[in-house]
C-alpha atoms as a PDB file:
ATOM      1  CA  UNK A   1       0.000   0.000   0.000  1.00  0.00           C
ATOM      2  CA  UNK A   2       1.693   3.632  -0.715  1.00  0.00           C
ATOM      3  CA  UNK A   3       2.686   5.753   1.625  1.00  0.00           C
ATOM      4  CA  UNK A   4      -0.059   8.536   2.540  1.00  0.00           C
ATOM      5  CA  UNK A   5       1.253  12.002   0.957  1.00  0.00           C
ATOM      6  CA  UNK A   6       0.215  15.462   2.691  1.00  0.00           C
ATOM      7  CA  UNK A   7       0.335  18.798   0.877  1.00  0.00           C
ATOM      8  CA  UNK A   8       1.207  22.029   3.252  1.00  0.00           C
ATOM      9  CA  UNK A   9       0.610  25.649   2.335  1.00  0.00           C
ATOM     10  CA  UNK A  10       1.603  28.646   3.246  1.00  0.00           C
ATOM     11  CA  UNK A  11       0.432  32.114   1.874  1.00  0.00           C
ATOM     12  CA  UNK A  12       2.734  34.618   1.278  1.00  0.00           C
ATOM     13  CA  UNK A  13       1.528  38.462  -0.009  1.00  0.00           C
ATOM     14  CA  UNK A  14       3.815  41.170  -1.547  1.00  0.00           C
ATOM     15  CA  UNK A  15       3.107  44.223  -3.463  1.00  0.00           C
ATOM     16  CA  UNK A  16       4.745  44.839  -6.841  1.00  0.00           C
ATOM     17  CA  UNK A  17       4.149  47.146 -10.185  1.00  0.00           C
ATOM     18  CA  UNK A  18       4.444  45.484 -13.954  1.00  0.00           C
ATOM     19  CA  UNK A  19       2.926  45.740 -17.067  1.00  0.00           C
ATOM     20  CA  UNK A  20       2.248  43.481 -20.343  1.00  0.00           C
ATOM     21  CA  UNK A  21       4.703  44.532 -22.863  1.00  0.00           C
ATOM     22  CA  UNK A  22       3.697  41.842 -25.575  1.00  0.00           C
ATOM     23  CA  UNK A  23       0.385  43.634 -25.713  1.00  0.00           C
ATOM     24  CA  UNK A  24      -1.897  45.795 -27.779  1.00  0.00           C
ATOM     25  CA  UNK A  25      -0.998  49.312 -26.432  1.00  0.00           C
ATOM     26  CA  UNK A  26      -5.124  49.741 -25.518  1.00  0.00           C
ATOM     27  CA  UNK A  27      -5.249  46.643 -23.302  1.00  0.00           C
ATOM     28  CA  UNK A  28      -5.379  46.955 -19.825  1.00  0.00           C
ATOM     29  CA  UNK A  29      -2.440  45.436 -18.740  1.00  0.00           C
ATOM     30  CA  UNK A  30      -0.426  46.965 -21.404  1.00  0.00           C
ATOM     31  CA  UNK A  31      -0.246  50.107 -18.941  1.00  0.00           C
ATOM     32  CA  UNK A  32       1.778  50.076 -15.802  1.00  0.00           C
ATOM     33  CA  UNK A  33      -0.327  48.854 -13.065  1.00  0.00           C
ATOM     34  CA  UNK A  34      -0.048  47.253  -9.928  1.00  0.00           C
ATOM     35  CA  UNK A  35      -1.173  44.363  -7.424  1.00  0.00           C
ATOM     36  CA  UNK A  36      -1.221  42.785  -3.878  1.00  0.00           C
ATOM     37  CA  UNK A  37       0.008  39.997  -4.546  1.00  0.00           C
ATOM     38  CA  UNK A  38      -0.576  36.666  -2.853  1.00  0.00           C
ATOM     39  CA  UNK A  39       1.785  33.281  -3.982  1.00  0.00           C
ATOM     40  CA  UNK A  40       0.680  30.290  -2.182  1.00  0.00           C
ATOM     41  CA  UNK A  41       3.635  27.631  -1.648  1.00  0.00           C
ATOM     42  CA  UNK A  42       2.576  24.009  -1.567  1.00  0.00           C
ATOM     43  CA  UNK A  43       5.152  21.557  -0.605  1.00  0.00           C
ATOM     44  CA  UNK A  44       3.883  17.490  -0.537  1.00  0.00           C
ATOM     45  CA  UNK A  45       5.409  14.530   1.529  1.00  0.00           C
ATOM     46  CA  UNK A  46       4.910  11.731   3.991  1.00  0.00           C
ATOM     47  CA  UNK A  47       4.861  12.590   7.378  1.00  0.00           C
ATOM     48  CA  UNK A  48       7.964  12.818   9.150  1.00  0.00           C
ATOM     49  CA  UNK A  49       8.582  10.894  12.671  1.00  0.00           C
ATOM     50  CA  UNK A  50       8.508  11.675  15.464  1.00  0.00           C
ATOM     51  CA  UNK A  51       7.036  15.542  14.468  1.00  0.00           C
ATOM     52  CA  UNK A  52       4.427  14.004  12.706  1.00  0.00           C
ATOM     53  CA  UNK A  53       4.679  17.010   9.591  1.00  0.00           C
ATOM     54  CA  UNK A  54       5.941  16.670   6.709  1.00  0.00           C
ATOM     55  CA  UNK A  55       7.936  19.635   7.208  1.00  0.00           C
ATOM     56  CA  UNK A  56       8.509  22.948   9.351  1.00  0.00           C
ATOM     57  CA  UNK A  57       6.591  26.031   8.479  1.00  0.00           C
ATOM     58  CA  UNK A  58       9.215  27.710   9.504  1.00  0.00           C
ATOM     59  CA  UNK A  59      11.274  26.107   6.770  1.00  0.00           C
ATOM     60  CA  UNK A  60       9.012  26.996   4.212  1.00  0.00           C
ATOM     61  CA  UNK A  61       8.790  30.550   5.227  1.00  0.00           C
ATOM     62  CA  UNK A  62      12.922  30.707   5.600  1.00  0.00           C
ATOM     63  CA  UNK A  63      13.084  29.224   2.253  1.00  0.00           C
ATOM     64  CA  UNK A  64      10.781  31.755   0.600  1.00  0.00           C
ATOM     65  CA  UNK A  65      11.058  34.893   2.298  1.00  0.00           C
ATOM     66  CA  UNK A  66      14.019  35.855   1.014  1.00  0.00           C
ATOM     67  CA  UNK A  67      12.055  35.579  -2.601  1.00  0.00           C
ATOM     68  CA  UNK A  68       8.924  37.121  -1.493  1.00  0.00           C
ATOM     69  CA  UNK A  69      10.992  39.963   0.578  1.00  0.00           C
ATOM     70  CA  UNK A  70      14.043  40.758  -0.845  1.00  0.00           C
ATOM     71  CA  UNK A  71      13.320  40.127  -4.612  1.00  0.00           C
ATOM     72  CA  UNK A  72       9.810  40.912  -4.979  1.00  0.00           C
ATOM     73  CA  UNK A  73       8.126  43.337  -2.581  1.00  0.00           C
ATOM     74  CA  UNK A  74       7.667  46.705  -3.667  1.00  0.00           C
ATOM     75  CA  UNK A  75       9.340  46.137  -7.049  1.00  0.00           C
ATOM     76  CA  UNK A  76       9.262  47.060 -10.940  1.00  0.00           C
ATOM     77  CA  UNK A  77       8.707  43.060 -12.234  1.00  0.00           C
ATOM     78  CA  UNK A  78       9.721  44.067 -15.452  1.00  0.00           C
ATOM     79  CA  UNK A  79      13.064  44.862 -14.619  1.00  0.00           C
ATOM     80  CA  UNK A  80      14.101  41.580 -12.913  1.00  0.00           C
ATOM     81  CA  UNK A  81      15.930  38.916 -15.130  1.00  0.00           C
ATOM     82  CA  UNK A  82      13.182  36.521 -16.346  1.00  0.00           C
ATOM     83  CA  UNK A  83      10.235  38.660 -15.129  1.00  0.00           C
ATOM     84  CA  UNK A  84      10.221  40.858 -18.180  1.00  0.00           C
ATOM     85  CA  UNK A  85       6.910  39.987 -19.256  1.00  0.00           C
ATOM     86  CA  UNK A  86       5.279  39.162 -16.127  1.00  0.00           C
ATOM     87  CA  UNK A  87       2.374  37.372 -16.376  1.00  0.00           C
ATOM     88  CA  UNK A  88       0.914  35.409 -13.931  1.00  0.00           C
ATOM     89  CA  UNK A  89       2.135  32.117 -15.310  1.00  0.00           C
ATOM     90  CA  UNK A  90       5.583  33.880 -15.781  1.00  0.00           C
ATOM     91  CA  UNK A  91       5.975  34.227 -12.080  1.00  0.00           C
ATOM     92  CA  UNK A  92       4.964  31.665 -11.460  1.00  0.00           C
ATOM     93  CA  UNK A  93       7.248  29.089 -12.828  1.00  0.00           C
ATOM     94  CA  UNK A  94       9.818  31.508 -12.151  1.00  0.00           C
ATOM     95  CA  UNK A  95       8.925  31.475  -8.429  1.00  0.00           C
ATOM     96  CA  UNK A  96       9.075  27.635  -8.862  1.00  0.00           C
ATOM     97  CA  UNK A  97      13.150  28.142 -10.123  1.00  0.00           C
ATOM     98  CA  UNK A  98      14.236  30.252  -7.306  1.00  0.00           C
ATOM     99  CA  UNK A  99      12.615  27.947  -4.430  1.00  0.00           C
ATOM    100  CA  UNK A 100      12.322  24.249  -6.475  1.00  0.00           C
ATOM    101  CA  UNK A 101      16.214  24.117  -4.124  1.00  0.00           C
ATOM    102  CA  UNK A 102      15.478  25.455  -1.153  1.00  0.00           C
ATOM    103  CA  UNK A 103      12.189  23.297  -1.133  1.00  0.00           C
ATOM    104  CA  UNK A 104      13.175  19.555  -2.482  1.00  0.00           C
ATOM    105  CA  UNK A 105       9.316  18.870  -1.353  1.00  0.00           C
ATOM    106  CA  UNK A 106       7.713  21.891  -3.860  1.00  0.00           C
ATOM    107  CA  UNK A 107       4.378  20.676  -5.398  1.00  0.00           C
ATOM    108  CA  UNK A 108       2.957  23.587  -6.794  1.00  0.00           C
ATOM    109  CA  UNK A 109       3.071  27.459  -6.590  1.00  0.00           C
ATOM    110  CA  UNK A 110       0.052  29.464  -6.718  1.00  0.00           C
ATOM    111  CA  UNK A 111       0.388  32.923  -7.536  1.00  0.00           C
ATOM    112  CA  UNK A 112      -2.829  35.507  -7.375  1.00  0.00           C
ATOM    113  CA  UNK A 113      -2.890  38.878  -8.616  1.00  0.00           C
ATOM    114  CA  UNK A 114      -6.500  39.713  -7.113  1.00  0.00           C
ATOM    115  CA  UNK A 115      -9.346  38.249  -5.118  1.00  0.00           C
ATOM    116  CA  UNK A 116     -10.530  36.473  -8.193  1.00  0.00           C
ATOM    117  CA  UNK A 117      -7.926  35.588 -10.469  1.00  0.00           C
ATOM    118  CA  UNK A 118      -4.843  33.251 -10.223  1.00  0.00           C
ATOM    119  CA  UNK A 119      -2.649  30.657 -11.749  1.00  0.00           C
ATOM    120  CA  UNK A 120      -1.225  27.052 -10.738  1.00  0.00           C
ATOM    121  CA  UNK A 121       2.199  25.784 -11.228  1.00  0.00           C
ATOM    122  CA  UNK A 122       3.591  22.404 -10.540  1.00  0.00           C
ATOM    123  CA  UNK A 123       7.090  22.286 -12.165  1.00  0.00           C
ATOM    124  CA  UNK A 124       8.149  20.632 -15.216  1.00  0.00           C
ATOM    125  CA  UNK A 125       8.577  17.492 -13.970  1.00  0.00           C
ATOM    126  CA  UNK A 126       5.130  17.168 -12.979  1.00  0.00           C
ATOM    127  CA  UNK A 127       3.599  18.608 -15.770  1.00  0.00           C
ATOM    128  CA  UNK A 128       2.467  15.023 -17.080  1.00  0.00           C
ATOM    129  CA  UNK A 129       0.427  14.361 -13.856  1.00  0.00           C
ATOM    130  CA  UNK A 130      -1.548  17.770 -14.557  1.00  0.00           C
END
C-alpha cells in the first residue's frame, strides 16, 4: 500500500508594479499597473517521525522569504531577469526556479494577482500528472 502524501501551504503576499509589454498598447495590462500579490507555496510529503509534519513552516517561510521579501516586494517586475513579461504564469514558474532548491518537497506554486484571479504551477517534472 503507498505511503499517505500530505500537501502544506503557506500564503505569502507582496506588493509589486508590472505591465504586459507583448500587448496591444489599448489593453489593460499593457499600462503600468499594480497588485497585492498573494503566492501560495505548496510543498507534498509523507509525514515525518517523530514531528508528525511533513515539514517545518518555519522552513518553508525561511526558504521563501528571502524571494517574497528581498526580490519581490515593492518592485518594478519588469526589470528583474526573467520577469520581463510578467504574467501570472511567468511568475509563477519563475517562483518555482528560485525555491524548487530550497524546497526539495515543492508541489505547486500558486500565484494571485486579485481576489478572483490566479494561476497554478507544478514544475516541469510534474507537468504530465496535470
Amino acid at each position: 500500500m503507498p505511503e499517505a502524501l500530505f500537501e502544506l501551504r503557506k500564503t505569502f503576499r507582496f506588493e509589486a508594479a508590472h505591465r504586459l509589454p507583448h500587448l496591444p498598447p489599448e489593453h489593460k495590462c499593457a499600462r503600468l499597473h499594480g497588485h497585492s500579490f498573494a503566492v501560495d507555496v505548496v510543498v507534498r510529503g509523507p509525514l515525518q517521525q517523530p514531528q508528525g509534519w511533513v515539514m517545518d513552516f518555519g522552513d518553508v517561510s525561511a526558504a521563501c522569504k528571502p524571494v517574497v521579501d528581498g526580490m519581490l516586494d515593492h518592485r518594478y517586475l519588469n526589470d528583474i531577469a526573467g520577469l520581463e513579461n510578467p504574467t501570472s504564469e511567468v511568475l509563477s514558474a519563475w517562483l518555482w526556479q528560485q525555491l524548487a532548491a530550497r524546497l526539495p518537497l515543492l508541489h505547486a506554486i500558486e500565484v494571485r494577482e486579485t481576489c478572483t484571479t490566479g494561476c497554478i504551477y507544478r514544475g516541469p517534472s510534474l507537468a504530465s500528472e496535470a
